[in-house]
N, C-alpha and C. Protein backbone atom coordinates (compact mmCIF):
# COMPACT_ATOMS: atom_id res chain seq x y z
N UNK A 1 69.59 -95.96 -42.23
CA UNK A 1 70.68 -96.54 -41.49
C UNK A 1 70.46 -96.38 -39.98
N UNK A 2 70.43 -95.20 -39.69
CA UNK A 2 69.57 -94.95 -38.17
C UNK A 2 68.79 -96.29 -37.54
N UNK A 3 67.84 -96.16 -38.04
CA UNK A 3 66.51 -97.26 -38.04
C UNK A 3 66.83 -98.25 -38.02
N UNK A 4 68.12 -98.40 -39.00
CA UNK A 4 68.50 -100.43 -38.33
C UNK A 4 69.48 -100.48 -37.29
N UNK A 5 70.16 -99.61 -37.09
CA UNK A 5 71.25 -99.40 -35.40
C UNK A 5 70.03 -99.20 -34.87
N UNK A 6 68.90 -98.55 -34.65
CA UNK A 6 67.94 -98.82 -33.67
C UNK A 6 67.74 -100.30 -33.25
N UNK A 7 66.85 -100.29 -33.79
CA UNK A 7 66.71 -102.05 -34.19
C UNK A 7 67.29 -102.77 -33.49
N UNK A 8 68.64 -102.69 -34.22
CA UNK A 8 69.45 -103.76 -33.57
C UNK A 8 70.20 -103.57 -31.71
N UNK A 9 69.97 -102.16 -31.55
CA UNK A 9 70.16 -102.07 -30.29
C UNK A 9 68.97 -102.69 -29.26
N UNK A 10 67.67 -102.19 -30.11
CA UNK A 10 66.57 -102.74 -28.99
C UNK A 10 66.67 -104.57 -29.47
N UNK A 11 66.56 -104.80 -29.92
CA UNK A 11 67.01 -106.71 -30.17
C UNK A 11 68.23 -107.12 -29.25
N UNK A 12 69.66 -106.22 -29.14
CA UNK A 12 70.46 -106.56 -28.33
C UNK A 12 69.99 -106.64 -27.08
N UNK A 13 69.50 -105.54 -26.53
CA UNK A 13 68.68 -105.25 -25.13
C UNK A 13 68.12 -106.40 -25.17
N UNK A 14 66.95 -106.92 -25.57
CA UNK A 14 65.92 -108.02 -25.55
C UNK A 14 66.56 -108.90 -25.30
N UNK A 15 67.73 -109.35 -26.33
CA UNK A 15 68.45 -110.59 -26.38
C UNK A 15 69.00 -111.19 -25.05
N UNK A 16 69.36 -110.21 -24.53
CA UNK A 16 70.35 -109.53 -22.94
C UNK A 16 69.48 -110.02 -21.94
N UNK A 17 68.19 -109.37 -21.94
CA UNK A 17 66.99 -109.18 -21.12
C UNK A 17 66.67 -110.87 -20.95
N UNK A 18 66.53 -111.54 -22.27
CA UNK A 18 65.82 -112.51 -22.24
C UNK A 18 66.84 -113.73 -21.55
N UNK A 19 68.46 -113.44 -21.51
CA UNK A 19 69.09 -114.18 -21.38
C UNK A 19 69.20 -114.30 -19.93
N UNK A 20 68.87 -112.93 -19.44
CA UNK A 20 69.51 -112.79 -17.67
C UNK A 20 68.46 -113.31 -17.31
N UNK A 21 66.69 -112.90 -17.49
CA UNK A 21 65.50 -113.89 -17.37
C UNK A 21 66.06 -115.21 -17.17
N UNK A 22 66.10 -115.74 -18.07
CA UNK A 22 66.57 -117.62 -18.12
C UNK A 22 67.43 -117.81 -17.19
N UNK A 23 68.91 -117.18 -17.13
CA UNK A 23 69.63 -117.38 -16.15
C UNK A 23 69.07 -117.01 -14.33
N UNK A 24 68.03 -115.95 -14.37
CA UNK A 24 67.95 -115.25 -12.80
C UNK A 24 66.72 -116.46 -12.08
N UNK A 25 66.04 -117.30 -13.29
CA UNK A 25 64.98 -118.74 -12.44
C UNK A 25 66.09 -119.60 -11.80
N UNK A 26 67.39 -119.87 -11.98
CA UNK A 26 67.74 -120.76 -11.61
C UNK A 26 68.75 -120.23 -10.15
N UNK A 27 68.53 -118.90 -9.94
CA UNK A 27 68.81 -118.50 -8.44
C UNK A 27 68.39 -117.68 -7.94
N UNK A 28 68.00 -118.30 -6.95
CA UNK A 28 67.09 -117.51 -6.16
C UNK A 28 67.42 -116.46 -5.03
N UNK A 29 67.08 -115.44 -5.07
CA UNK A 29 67.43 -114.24 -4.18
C UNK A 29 66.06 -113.99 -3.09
N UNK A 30 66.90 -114.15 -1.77
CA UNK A 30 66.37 -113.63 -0.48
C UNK A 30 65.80 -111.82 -0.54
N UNK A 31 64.90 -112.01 -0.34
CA UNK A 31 64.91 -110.23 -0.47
C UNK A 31 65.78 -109.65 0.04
N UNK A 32 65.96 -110.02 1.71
CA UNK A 32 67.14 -109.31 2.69
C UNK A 32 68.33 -108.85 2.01
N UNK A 33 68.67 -110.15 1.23
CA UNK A 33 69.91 -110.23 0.48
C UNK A 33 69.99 -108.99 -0.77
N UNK A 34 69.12 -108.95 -1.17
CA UNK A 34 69.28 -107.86 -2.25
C UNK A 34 69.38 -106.50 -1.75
N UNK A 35 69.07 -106.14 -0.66
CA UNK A 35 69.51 -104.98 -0.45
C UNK A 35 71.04 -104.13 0.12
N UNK A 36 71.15 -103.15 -0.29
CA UNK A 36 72.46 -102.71 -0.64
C UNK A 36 72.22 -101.87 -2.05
N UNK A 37 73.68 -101.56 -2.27
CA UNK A 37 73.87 -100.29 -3.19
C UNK A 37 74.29 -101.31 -4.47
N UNK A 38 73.69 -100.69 -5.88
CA UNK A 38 74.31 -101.05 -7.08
C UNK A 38 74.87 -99.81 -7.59
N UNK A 39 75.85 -100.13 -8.69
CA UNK A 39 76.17 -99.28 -9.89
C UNK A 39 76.53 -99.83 -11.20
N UNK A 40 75.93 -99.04 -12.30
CA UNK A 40 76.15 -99.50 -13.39
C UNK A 40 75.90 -98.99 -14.45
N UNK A 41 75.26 -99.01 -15.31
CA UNK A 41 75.05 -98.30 -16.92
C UNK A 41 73.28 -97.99 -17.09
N UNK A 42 73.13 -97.00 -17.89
CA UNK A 42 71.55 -97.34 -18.63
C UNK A 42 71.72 -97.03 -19.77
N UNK A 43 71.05 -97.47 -20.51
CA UNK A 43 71.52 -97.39 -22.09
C UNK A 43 70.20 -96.78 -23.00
N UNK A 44 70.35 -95.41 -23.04
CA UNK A 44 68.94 -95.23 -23.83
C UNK A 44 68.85 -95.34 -25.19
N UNK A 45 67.31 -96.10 -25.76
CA UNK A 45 67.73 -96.23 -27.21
C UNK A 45 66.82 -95.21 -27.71
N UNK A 46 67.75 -94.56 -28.45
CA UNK A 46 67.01 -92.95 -29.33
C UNK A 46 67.52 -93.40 -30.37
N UNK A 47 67.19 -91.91 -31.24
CA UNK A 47 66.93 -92.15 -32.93
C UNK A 47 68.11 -91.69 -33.43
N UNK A 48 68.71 -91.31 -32.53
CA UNK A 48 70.77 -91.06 -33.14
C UNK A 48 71.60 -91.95 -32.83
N UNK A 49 71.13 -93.11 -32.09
CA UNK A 49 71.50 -94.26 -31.92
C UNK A 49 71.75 -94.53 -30.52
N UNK A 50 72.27 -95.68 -29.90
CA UNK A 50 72.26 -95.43 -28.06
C UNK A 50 73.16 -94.92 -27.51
N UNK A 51 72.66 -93.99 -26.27
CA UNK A 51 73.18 -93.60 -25.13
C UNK A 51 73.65 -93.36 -23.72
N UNK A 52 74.94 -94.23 -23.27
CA UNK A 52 74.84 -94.59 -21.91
C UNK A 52 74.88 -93.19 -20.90
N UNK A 53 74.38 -93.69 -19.88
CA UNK A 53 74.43 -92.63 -18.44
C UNK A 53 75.00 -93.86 -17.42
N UNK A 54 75.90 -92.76 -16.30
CA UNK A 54 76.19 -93.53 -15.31
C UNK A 54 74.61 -93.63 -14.33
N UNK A 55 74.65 -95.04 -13.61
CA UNK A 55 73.43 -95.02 -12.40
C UNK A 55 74.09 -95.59 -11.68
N UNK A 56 73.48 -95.28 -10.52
CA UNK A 56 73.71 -96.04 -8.95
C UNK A 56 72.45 -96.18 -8.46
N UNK A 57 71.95 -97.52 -7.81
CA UNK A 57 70.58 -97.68 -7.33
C UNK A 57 70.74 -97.78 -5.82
N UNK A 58 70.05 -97.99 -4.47
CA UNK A 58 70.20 -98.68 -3.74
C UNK A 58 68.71 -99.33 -3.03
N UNK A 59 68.76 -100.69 -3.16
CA UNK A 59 67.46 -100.85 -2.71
C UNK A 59 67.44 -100.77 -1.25
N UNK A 60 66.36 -100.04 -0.57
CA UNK A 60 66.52 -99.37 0.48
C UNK A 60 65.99 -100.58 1.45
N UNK A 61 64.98 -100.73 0.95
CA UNK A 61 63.51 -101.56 2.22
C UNK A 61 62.75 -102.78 0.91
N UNK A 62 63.00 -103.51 1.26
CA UNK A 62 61.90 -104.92 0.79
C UNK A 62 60.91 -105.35 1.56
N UNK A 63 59.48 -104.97 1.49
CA UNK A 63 58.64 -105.76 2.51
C UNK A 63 57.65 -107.12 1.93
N UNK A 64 58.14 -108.41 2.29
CA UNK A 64 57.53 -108.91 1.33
C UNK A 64 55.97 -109.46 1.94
N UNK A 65 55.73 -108.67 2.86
CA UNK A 65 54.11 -109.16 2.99
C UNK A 65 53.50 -107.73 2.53
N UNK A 66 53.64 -107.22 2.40
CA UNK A 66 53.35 -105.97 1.79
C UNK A 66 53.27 -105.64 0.04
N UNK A 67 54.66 -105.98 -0.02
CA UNK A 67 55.18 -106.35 -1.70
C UNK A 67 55.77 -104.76 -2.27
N UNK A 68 55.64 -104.22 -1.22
CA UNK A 68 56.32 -102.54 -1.21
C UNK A 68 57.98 -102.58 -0.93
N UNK A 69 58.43 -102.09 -2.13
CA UNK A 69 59.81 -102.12 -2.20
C UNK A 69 60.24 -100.52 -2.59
N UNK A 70 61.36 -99.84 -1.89
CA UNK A 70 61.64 -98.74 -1.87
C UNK A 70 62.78 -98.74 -2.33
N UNK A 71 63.45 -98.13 -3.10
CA UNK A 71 64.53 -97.48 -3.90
C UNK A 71 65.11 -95.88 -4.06
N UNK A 72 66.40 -95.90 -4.16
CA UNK A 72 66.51 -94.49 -4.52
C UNK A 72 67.18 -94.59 -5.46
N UNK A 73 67.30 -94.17 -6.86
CA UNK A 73 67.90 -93.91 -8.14
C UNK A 73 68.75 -92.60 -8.07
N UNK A 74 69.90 -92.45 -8.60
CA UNK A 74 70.67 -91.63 -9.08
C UNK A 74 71.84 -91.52 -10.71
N UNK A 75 71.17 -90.68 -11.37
CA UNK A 75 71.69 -91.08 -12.46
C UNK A 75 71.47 -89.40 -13.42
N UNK A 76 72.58 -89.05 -13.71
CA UNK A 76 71.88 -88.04 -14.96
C UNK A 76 70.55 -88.05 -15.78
N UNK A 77 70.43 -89.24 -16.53
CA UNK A 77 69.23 -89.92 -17.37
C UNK A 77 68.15 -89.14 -16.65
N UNK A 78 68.10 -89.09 -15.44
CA UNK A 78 66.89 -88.41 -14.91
C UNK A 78 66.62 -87.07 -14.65
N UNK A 79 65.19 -86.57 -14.98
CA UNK A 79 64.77 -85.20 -14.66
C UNK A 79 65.27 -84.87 -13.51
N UNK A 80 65.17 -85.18 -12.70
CA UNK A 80 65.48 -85.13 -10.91
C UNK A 80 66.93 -85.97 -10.98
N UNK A 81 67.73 -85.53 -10.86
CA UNK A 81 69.39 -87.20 -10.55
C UNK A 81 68.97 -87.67 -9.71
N UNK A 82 68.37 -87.33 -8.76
CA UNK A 82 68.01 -88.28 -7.12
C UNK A 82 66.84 -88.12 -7.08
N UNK A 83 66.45 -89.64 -6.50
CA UNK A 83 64.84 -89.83 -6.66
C UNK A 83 64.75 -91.41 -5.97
N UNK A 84 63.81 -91.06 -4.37
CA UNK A 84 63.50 -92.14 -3.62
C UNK A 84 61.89 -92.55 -4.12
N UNK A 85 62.48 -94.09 -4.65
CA UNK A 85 60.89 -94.51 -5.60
C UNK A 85 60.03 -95.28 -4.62
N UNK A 86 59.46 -94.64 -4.29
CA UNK A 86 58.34 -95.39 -2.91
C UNK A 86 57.19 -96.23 -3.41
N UNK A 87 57.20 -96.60 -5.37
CA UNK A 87 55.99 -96.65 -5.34
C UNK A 87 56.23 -98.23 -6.36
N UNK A 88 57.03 -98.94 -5.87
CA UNK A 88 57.90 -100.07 -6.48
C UNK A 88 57.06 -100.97 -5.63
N UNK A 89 57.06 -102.18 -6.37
CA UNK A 89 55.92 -103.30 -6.02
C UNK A 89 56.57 -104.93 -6.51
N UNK A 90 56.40 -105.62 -5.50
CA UNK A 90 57.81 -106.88 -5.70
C UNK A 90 56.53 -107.71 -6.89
N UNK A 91 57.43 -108.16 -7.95
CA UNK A 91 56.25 -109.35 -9.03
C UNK A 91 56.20 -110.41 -8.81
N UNK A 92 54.93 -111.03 -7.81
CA UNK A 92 54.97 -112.40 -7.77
C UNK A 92 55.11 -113.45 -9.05
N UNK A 93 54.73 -112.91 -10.29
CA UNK A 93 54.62 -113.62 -11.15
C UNK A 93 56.03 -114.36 -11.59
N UNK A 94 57.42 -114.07 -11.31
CA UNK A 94 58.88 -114.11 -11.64
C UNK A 94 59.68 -114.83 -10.73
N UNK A 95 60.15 -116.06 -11.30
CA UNK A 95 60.95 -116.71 -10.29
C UNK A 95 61.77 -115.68 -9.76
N UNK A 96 62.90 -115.67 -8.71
CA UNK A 96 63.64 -114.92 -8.39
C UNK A 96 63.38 -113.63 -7.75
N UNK A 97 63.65 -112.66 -7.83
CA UNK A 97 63.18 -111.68 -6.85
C UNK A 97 63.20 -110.61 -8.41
N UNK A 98 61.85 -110.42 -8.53
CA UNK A 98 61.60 -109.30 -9.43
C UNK A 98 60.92 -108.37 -8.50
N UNK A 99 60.59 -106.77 -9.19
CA UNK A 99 59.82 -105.73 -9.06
C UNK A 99 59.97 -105.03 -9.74
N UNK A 100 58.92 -103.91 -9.69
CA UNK A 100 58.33 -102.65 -10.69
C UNK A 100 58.12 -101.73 -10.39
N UNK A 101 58.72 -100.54 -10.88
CA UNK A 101 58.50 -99.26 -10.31
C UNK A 101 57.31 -98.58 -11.65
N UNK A 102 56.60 -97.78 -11.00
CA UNK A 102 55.49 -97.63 -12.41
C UNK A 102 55.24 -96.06 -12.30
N UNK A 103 55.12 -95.35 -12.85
CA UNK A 103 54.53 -94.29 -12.61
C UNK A 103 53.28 -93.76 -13.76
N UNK A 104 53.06 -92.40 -14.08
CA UNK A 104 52.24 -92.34 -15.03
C UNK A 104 52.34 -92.34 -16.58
N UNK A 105 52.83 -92.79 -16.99
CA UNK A 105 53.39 -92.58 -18.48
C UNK A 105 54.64 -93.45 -18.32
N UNK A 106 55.72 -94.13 -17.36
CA UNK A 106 56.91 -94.91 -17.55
C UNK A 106 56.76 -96.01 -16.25
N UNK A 107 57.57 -96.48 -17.27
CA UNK A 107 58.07 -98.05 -16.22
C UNK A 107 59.49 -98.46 -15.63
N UNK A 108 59.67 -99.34 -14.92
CA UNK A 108 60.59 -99.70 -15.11
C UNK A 108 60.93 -101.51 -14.09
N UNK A 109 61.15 -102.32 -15.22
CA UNK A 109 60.82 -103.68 -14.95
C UNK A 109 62.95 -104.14 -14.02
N UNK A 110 62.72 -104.14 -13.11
CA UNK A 110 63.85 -104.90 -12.41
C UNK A 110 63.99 -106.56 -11.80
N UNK A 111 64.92 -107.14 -12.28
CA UNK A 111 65.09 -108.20 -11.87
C UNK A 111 66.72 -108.60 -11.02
N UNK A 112 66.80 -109.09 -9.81
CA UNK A 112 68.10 -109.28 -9.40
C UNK A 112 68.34 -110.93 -9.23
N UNK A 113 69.81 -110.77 -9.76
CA UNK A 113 70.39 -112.07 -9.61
C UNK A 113 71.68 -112.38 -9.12
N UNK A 114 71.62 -112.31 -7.67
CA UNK A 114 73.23 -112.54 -7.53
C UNK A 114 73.28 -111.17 -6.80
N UNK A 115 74.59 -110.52 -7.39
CA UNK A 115 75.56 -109.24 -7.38
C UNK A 115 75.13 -108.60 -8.21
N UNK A 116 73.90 -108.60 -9.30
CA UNK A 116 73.72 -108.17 -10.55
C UNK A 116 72.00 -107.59 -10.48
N UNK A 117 72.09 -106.40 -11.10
CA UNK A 117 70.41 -105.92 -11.50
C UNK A 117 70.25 -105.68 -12.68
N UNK A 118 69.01 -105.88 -13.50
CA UNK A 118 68.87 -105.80 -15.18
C UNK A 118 67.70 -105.06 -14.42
N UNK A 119 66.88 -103.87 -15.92
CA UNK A 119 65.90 -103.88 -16.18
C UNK A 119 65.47 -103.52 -17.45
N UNK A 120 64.19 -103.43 -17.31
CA UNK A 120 63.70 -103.26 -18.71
C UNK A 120 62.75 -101.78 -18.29
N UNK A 121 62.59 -100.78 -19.38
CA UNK A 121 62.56 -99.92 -18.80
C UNK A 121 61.44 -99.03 -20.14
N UNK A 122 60.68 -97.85 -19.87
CA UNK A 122 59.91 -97.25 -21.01
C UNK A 122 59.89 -95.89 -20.12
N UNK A 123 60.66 -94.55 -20.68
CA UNK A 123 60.75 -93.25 -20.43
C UNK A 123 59.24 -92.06 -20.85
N UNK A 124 59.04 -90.91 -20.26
CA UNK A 124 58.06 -90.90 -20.51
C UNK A 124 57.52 -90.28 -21.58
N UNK A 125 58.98 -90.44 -22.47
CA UNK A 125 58.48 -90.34 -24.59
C UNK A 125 58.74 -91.43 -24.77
N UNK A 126 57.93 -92.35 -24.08
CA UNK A 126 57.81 -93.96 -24.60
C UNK A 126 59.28 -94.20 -25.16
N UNK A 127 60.23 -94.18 -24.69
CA UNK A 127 61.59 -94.53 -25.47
C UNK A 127 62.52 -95.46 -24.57
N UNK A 128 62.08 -96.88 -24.81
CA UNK A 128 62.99 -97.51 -24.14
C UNK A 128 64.32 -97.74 -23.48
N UNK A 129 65.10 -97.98 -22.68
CA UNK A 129 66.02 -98.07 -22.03
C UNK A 129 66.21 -99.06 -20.96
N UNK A 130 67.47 -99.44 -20.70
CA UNK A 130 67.87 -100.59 -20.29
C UNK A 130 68.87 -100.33 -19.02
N UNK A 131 68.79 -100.88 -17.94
CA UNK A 131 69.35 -100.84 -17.18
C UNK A 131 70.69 -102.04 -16.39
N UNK A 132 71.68 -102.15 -16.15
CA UNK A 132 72.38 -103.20 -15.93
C UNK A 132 73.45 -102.48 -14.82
N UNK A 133 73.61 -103.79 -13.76
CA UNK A 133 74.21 -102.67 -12.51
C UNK A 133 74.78 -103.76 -11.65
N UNK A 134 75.83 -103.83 -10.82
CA UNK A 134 76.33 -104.61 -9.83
C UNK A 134 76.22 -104.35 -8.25
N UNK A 135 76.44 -104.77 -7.88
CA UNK A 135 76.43 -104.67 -6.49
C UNK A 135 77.45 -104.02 -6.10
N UNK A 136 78.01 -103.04 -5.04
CA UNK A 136 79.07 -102.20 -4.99
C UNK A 136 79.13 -102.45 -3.04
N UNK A 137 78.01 -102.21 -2.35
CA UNK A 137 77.89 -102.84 -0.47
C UNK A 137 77.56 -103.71 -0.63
């Protein structure tokens, strides 16, 4: 029973993921514009089923000839609650204004649209999680 509330949480995520994708090509975000403070949820999916944490992001600095994008995360979910991610990289490949924060063993895939941030995300016991957040400045 576990195993299919898994399941179906990481399929919801996807479903979510794949929907804000489709919706975030058809508007386009200024880098300038995206910066400012979010807050919102992360949703980790474990084997007792999922678990939200509060987050607040703020994207600090966008450089887009560079493609170096700086962030600071705050959230329980994390080893550290506060953590300025210097090592985030904008994805040309993504309509809209995507980027990636990567480190050694986790990821974490962000896309903004609007007032709104999604990501897609892998912790570093490979255990997915999802991120979703608004604009608050």
């Amino acid at each position: 029973m576990k195993t299919v509330i898994a399941m179906t949480c990481i399929l919801m995520g996807l479903l979510s993921t794949t929907l804000f994708a489709a919706d975030a090509g058809s508007e386009a975000v200024i880098p300038g514009s995206a910066l400012g403070a979010y807050k919102g949820r992360i949703t980790l999916i474990a084997t007792k089923g999922p678990k939200d944490y509060d987050f607040e992001m703020e994207i600090m600095k966008i450089e887009p000839s560079t493609g170096k994008v700086i962030v600071k995360v705050t959230s329980d979910f994390y080893h550290n609650r506060e953590m300025i991610r210097k090592n985030c990289a904008l994805d040309s490949g993504k309509t809209g204004l995507a980027f990636s924060c990567k480190g050694e063993n986790w990821y974490e895939n962000y896309e903004v649209s609007g007032d709104s941030v999604k990501a897609k995300a892998t912790n570093t016991k490979n255990r997915p999680y999802y991120i979703s957040a608004t604009r608050v400045k």
